[in-house]
Each structure stands twice: as C-alpha cells, then as structure tokens.
Protein backbone atom coordinates (compact mmCIF):
# COMPACT_ATOMS: atom_id res chain seq x y z
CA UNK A 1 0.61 -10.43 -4.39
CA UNK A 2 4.22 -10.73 -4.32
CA UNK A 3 5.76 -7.28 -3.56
CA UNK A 4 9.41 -8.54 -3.52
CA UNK A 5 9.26 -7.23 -7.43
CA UNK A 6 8.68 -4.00 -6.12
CA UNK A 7 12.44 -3.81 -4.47
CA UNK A 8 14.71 -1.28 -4.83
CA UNK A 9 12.07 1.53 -6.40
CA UNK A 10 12.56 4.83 -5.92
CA UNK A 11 10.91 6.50 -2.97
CA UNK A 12 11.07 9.99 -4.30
CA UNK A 13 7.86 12.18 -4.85
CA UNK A 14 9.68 13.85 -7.04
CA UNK A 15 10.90 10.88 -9.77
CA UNK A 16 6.84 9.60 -9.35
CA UNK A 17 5.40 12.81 -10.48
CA UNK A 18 8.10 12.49 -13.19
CA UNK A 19 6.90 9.49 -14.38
CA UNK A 20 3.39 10.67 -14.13
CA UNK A 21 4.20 13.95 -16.35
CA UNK A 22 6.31 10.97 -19.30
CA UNK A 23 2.91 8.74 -18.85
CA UNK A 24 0.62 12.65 -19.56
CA UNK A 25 3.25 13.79 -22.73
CA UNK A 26 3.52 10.36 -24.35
CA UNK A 27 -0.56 9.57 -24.07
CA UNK A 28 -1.98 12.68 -24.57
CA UNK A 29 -5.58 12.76 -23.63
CA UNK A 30 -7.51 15.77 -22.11
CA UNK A 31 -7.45 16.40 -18.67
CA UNK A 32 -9.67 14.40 -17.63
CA UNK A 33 -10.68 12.72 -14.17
CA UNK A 34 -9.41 9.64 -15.05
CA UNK A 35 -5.86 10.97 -15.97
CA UNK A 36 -5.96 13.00 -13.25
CA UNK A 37 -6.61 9.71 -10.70
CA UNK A 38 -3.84 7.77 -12.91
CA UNK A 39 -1.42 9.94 -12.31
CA UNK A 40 -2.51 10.37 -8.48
CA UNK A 41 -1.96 6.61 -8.63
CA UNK A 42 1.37 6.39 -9.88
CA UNK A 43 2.52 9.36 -7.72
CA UNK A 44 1.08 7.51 -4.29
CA UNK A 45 2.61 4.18 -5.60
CA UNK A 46 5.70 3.83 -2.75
CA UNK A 47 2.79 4.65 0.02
CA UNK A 48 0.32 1.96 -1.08
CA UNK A 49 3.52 -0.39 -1.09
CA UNK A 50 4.52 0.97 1.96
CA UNK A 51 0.89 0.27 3.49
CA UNK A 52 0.58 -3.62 1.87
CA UNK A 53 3.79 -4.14 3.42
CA UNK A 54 3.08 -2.95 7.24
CA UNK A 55 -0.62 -4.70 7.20
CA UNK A 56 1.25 -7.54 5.87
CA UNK A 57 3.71 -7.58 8.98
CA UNK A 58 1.20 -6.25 11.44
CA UNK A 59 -1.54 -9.16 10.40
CA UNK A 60 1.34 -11.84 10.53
CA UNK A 61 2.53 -10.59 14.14
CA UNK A 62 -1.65 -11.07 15.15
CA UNK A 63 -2.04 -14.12 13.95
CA UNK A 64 1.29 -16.00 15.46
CA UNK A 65 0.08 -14.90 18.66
CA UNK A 66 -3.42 -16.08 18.11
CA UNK A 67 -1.82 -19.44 17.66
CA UNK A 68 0.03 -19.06 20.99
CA UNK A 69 -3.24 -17.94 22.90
CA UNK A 70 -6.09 -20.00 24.10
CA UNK A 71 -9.95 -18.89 23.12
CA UNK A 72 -10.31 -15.93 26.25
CA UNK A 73 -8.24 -13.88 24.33
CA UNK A 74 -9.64 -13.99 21.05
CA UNK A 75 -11.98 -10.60 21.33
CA UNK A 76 -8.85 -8.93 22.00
CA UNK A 77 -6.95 -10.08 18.30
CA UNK A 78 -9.95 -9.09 17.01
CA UNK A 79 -10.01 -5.64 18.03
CA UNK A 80 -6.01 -5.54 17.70
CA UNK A 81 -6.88 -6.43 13.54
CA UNK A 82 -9.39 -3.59 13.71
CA UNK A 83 -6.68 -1.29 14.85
CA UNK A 84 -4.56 -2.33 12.56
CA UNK A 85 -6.72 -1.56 9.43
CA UNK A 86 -8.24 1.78 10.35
C-alpha cells in the first residue's frame, strides 16, 4: 500500500465528520449499522494512517537490526514485533 497518496490530508476531526455528514446527505439511506460503521471509518481515517505509518517504521527499525544481530538474539525481535503490534 503506498500511503505517500495520502499526503497533505487534513488531520482535523472536525473536516472528517464533515465529510462523513456530505457522504450521509448526498446517499441517503436509513440509519443503519453499516452507515453508521462508514462514517466511523471515514472519521478514524488520519488514525488508521497514522497507525500503518508507525508499524511501518517500527517493523523496518526491527528488522535492520535483525540483520545486524547474530541468531541469540532472535527471541528478543520477536517479542520486540509483538510489542509493537499490540
């Protein structure tokens, strides 16, 4: 996934939940669970971005120094990916 087309969005909760209300008024549909988790969605956008982005770096920082180490360390990348996912 390349998030590089994501630059330069707005961070604002307030602009999502904008967007959110334009997507409810121009597709009307009852208020339904799925609209409800669509517009949840949009809305959390910039934090799921946010959270690609910093597994992205943390998992890249792991694995360079997996490289560097020899095989004793290994259990202790593994529970430094673990961390990094929870």
């Amino acid at each position: 996934m390349n998030t590089d087309k994501y630059e330069g969005h707005s961070e604002d909760e307030e602009t999502w939940s904008k967007y959110a209300n334009w997507a409810t008024e121009r597709y009307p549909r009852d208020a339904d669970e799925q609209l409800i988790a669509d517009e949840q969605l949009i809305a959390d956008a910039p934090l799921l971005l946010a959270e690609v982005k910093r597994l992205r770096e943390a998992i890249a920082d792991i694995a360079i120094n997996m490289e560097a180490a020899d095989e004793s360390y290994m259990g202790g990348f593994i529970e430094d990916l673990r961390k990094v996912i929870e």
